[in-house]
Protein backbone atom coordinates (compact mmCIF):
# COMPACT_ATOMS: atom_id res chain seq x y z
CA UNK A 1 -16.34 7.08 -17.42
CA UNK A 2 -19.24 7.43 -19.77
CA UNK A 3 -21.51 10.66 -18.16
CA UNK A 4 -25.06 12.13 -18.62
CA UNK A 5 -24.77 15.87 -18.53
CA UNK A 6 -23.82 17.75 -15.35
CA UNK A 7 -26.15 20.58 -13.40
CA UNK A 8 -23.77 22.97 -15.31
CA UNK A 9 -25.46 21.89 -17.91
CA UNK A 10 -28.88 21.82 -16.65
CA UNK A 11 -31.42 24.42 -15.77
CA UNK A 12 -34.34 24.67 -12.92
CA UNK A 13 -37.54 23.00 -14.28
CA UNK A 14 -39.44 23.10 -10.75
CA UNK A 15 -39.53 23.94 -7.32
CA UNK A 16 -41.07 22.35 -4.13
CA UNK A 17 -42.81 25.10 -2.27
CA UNK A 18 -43.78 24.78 1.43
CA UNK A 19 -45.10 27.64 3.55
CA UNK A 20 -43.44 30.03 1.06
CA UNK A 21 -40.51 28.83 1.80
CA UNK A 22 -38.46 26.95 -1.50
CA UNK A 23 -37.53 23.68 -0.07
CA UNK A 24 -36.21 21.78 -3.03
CA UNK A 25 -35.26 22.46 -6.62
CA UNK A 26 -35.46 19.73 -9.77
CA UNK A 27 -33.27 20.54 -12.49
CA UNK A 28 -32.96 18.68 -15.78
CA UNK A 29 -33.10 19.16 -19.24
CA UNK A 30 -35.90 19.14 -22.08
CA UNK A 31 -36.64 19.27 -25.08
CA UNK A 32 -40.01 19.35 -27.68
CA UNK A 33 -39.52 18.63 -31.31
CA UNK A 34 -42.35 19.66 -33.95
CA UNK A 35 -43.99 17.01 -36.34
CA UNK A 36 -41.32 17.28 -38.69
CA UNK A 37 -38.72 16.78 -36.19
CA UNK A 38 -36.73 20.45 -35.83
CA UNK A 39 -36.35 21.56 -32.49
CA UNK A 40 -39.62 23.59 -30.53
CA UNK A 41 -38.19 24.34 -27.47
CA UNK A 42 -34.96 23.27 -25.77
CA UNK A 43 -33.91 23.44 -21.90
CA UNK A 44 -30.46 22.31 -20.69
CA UNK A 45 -28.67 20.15 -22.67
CA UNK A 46 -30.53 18.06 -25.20
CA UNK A 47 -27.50 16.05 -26.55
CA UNK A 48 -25.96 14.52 -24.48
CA UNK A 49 -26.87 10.87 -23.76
CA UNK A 50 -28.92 9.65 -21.12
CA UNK A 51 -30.11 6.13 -20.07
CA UNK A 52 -34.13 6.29 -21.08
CA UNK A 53 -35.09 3.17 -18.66
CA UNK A 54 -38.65 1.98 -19.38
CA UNK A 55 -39.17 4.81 -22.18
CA UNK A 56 -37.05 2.91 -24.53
CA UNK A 57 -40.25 0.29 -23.61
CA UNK A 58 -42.08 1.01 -27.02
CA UNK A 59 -39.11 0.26 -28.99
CA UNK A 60 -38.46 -2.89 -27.26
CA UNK A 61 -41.77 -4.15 -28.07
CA UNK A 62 -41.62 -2.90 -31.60
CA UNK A 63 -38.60 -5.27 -31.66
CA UNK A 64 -40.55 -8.04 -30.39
CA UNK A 65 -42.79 -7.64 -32.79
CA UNK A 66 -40.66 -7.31 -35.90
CA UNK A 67 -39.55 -10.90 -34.61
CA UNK A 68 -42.77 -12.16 -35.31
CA UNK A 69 -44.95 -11.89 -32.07
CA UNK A 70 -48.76 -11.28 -32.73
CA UNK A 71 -49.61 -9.44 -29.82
CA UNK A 72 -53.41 -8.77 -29.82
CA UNK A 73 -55.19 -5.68 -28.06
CA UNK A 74 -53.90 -5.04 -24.93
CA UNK A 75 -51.16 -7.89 -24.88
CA UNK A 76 -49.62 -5.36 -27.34
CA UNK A 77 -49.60 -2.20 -24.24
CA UNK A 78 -48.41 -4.95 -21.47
CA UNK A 79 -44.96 -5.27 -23.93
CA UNK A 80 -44.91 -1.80 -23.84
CA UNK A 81 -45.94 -1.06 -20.28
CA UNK A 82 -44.46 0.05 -16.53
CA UNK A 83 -47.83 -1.89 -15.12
CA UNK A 84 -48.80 -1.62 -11.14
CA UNK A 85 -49.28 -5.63 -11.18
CA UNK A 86 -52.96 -5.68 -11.28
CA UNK A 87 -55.23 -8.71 -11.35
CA UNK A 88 -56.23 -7.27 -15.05
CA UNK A 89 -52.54 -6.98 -15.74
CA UNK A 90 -51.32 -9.86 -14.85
CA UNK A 91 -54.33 -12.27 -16.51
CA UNK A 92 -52.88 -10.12 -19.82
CA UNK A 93 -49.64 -11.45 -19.14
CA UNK A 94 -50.07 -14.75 -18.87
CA UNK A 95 -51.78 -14.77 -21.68
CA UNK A 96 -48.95 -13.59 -23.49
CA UNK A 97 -46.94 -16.23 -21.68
CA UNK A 98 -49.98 -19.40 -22.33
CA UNK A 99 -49.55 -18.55 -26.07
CA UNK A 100 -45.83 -18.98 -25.98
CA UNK A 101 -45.70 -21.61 -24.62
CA UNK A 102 -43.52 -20.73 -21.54
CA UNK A 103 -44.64 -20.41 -17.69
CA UNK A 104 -44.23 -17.71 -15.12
CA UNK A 105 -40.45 -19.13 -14.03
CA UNK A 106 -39.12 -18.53 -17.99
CA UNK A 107 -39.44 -15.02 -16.39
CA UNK A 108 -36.36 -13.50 -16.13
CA UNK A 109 -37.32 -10.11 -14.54
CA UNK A 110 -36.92 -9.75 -10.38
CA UNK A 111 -39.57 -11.34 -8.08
CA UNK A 112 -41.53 -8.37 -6.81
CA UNK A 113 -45.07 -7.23 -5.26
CA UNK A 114 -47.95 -5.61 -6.87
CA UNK A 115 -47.71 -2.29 -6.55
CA UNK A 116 -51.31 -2.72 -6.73
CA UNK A 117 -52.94 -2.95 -3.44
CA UNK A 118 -55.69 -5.56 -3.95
CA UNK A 119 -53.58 -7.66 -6.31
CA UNK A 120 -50.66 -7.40 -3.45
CA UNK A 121 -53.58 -8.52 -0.89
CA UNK A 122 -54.78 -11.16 -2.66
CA UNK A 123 -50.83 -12.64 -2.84
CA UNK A 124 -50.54 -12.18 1.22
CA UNK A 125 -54.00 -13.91 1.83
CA UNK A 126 -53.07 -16.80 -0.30
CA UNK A 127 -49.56 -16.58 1.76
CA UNK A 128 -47.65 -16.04 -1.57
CA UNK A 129 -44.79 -14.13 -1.81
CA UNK A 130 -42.84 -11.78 -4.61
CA UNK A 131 -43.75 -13.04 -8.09
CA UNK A 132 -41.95 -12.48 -11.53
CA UNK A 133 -44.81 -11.71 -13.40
CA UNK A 134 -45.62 -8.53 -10.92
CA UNK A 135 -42.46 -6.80 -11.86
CA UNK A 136 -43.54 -3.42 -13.58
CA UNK A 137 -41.71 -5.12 -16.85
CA UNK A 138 -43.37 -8.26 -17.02
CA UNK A 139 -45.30 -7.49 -19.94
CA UNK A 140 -41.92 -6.61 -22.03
CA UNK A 141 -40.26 -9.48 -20.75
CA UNK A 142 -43.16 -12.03 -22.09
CA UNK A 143 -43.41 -10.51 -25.55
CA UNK A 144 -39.14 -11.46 -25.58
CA UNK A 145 -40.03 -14.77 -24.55
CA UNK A 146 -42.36 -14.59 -27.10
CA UNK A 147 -39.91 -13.53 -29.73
CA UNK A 148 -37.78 -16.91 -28.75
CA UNK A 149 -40.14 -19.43 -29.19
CA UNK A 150 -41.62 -17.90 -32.50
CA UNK A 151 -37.99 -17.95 -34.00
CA UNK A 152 -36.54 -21.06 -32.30
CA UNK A 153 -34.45 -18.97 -29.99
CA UNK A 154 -32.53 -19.84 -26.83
CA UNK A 155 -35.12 -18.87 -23.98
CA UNK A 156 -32.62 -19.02 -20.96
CA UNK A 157 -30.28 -16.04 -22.92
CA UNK A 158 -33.09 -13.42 -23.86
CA UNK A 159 -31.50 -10.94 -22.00
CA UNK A 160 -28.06 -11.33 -23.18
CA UNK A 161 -26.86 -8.19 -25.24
CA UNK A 162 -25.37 -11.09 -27.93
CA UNK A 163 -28.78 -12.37 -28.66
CA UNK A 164 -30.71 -12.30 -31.89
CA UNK A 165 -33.63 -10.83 -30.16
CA UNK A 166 -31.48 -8.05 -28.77
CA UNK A 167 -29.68 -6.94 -31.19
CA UNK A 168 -32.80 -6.36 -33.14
CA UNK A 169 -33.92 -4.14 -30.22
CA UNK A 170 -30.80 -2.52 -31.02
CA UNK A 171 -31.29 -1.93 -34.25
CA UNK A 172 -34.94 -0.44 -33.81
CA UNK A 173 -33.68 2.08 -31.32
CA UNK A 174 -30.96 3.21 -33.78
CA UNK A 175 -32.83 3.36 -36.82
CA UNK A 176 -36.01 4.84 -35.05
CA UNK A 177 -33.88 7.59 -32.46
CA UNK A 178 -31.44 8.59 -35.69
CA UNK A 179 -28.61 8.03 -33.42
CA UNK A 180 -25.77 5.43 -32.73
CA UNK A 181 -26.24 4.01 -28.76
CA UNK A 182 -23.61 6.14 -27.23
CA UNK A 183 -23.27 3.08 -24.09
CA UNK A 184 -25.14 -0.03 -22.99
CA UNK A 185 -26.22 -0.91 -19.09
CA UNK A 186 -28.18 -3.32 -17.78
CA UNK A 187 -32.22 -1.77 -17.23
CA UNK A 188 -33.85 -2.82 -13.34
CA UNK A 189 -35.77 -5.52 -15.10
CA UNK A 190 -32.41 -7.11 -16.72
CA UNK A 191 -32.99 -6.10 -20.01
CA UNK A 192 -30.10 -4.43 -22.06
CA UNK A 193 -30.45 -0.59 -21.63
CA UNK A 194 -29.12 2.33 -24.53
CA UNK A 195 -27.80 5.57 -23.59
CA UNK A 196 -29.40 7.78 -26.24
CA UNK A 197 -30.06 11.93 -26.32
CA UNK A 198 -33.14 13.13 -25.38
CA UNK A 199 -33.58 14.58 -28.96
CA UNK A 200 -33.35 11.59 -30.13
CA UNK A 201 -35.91 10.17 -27.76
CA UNK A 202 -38.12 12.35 -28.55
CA UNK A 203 -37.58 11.90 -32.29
CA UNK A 204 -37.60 8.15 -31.83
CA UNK A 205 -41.39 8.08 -30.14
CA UNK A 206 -42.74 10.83 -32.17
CA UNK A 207 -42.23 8.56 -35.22
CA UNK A 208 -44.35 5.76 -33.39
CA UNK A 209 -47.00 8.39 -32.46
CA UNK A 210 -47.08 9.53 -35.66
CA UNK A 211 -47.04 6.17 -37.44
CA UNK A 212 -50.99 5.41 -37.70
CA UNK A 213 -51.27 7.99 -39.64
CA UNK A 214 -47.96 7.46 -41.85
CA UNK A 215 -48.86 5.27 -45.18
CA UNK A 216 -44.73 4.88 -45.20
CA UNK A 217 -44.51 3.69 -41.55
CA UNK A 218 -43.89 0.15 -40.60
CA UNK A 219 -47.95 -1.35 -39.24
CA UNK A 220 -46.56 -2.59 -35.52
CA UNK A 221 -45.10 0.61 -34.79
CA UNK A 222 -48.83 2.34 -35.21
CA UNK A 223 -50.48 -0.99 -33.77
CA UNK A 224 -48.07 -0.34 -30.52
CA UNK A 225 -49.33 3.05 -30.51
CA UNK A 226 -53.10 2.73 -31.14
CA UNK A 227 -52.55 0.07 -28.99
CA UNK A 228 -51.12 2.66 -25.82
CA UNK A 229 -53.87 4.69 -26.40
CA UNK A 230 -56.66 2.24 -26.87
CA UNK A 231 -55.85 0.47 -23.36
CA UNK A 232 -54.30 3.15 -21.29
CA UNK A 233 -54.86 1.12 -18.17
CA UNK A 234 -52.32 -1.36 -19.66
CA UNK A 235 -49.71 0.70 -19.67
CA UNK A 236 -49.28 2.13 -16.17
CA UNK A 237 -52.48 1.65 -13.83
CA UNK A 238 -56.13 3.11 -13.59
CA UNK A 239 -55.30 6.67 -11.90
CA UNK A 240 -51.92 6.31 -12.21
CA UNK A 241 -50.00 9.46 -14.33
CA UNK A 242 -48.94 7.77 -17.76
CA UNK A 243 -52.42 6.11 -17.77
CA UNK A 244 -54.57 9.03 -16.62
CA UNK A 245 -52.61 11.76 -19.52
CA UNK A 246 -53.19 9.25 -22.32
CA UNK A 247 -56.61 8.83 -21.80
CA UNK A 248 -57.44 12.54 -21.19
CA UNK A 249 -55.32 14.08 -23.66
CA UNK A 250 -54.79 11.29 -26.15
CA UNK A 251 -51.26 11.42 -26.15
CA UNK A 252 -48.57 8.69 -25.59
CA UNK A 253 -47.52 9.31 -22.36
CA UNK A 254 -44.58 7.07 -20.90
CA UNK A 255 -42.43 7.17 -17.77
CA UNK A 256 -38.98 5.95 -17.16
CA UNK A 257 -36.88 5.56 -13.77
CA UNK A 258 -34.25 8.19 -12.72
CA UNK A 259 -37.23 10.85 -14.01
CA UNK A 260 -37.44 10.47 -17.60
CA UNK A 261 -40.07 11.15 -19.34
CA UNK A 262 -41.47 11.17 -23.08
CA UNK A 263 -44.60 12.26 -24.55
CA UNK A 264 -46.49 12.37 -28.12
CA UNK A 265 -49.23 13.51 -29.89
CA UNK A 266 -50.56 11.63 -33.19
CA UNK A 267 -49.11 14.46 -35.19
CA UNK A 268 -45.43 13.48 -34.42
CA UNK A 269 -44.76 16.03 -32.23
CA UNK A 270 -42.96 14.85 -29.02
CA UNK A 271 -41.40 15.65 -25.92
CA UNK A 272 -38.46 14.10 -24.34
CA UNK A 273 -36.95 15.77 -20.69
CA UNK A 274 -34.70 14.11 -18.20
CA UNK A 275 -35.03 15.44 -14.35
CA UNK A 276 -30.92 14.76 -13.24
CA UNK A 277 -31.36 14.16 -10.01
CA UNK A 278 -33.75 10.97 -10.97
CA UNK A 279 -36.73 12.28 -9.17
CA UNK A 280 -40.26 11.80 -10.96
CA UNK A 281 -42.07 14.03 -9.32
CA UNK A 282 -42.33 17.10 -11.36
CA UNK A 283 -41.78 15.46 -14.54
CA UNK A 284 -45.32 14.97 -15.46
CA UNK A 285 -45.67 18.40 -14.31
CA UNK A 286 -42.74 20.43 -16.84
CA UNK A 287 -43.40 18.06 -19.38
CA UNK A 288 -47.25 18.66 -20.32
CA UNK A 289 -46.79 22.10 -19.38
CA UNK A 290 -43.46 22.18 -22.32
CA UNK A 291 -45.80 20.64 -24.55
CA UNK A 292 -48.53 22.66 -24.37
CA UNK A 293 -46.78 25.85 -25.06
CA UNK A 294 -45.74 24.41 -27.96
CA UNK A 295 -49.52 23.88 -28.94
CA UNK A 296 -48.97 20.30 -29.28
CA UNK A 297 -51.93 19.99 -26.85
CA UNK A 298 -54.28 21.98 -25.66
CA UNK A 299 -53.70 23.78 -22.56
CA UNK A 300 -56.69 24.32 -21.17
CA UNK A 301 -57.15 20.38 -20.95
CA UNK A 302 -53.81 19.82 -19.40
CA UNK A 303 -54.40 21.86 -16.65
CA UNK A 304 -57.25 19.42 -15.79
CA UNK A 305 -55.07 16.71 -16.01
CA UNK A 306 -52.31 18.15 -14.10
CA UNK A 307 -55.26 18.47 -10.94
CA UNK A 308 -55.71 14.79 -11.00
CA UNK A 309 -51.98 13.57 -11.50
CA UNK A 310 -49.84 16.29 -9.31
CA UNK A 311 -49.62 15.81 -5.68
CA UNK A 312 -50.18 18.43 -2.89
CA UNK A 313 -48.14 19.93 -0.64
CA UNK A 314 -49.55 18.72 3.18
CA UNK A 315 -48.29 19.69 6.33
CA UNK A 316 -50.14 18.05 9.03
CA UNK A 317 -52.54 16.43 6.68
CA UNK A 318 -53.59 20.15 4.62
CA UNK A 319 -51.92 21.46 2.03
CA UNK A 320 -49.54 24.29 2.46
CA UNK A 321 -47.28 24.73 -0.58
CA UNK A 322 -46.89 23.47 -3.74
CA UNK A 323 -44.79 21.66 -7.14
CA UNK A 324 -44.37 24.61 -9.60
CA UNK A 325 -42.78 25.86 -12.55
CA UNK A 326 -39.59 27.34 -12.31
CA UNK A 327 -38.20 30.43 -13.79
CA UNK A 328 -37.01 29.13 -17.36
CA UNK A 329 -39.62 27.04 -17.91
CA UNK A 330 -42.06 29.91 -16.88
CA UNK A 331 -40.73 32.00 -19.35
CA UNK A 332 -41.76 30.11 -22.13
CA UNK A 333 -45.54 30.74 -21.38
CA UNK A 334 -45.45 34.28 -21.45
């Protein structure tokens, strides 16, 4: 059966301190690539495929685009987004949805809440239940709708790997990751999902980063990323972590399930790290701490951002430990 790599192949990236006592232990792999895409730094192993989830999310909408979708503003971050169902994001989706043409039940992503706590108020007050277009991937899954109606395309298969509009998503994550797909899944949304390395992930959005400034780059790939970091709200949630690192740092900044994470300045430069056991929680964390010893940001900044974005430690309601840096990833800041 087709594998990710194993903890043999994995090192410690953090720890979960409590009372001095170390009470759990994330281990993964990462790696940072420079602008010109040679390898910075490199934890674990870095080739070996791993499912990306919602990272492969700016490739997807590239594809979208590419088929013809003129997403405007911040309809162009809700293709690309892991959104918290806000009122704000869901008005942007149905915008998205108005202009092609197609309603709220084309939606082929799950039902789900608002992760949002007003927006999910507002649903139980009106005595609604779980709605399609509050699924984290709604955004994505209007811009494929999208993608049908501009080209005449069956709506009802969108998510069928045989479709026109996937196998164009296909073909963007190949040509822009450098890599054949080593496996295909099916993503929590529905959506096809590639296994890919996490070099190549990294290579893949550090060539969308980098493409505003690239005269030989294609113009949606740098309207997708002007467009993350022009309406970082769009793409995860006031406060939330994605949201709150691009508009601090001015990086892309994008989060995928089973703690995955990519990052990526304008330069090209770009992170890409995979926690194994799936957990998120120190992947913000390793990651902007990776890629500012690499001096692809500045560090000083990201430890103001890592204040807002990493949680405490509380026992009985105060803290009393802490996430940290482990050993090998500690070494690289000496």
């Amino acid at each position: 059966m087709p594998s990710t790599f194993t903890t043999a192949d994995a090192v410690d990236l953090a720890v979960l301190e409590r009372n001095g006592f170390i009470e759990s232990r994330h281990v993964g792999a990462a790696v940072v690539l420079a602008a010109d895409g040679s390898v910075v730094t490199e934890l674990g192993d870095i080739t070996s495929p791993i499912v990306p989830r919602s990272t492969l999310k700016p490739f997807q909408a590239l594809a979208s685009m590419k088929a013809g979708v003129p997403l405007r503003g911040p309809q162009v971050a809700l293709a690309a987004a892991s959104h918290v169902a806000s009122a704000e994001h869901m008005d942007v989706v149905r915008t998205m949805l108005d202009a092609a043409g197609v309603t709220e039940d084309d939606l082929q992503c799950p039902a789900d809440w608002p992760q949002d706590e007003e927006a999910r108020n507002e649903l139980v007050r009106g005595g609604k239940g779980k709605q399609r277009i509050a699924f984290n991937c709604s955004g994505k899954h209007a811009a494929f709708l999208w993608a049908c109606t501009e080209n005449g395309w069956d709506t009802a298969t969108y998510l069928e790997p045989t479709h026109p509009l996937q196998r164009s998503v296909a073909s963007v994550i190949e040509e822009y990751t450098g890599e054949s797909v080593a496996a295909w899944g099916v993503d929590g949304c529905g959506a096809p999902v590639a296994a890919v390395s996490l070099t190549g992930l990294a290579r893949g959005i550090g060539r969308i980063a980098k493409a505003p400034s690239d005269k030989h780059a294609d113009a949606r790939a740098a309207t997708i990323a002007t467009a993350m970091l022009d309406y970082p709200w769009a793409v995860h949630g006031n406060g939330m972590e994605n949201s709150v690192v691009m508009e601090d740092l001015g990086i892309i900044a994008k989060s995928g399930a089973e703690g995955v994470l990519v990052l990526a300045a304008p330069t090209g430069a770009a992170l890409a790290l995979k926690v194994l056991d799936g957990s998120s929680r120190a992947a913000t964390l390793v990651g902007l701490t990776l890629f500012a010893a690499s001096g692809a940001i500045d560090a000083e900044k990201v430890g103001d951002v890592l204040a807002k974005v990493v949680r405490p430690v509380l026992g009985g309601g105060r803290p009393v430990g802490s996430l940290r840096l482990a050993a090998p990833v500690m070494a690289l800041l000496d």
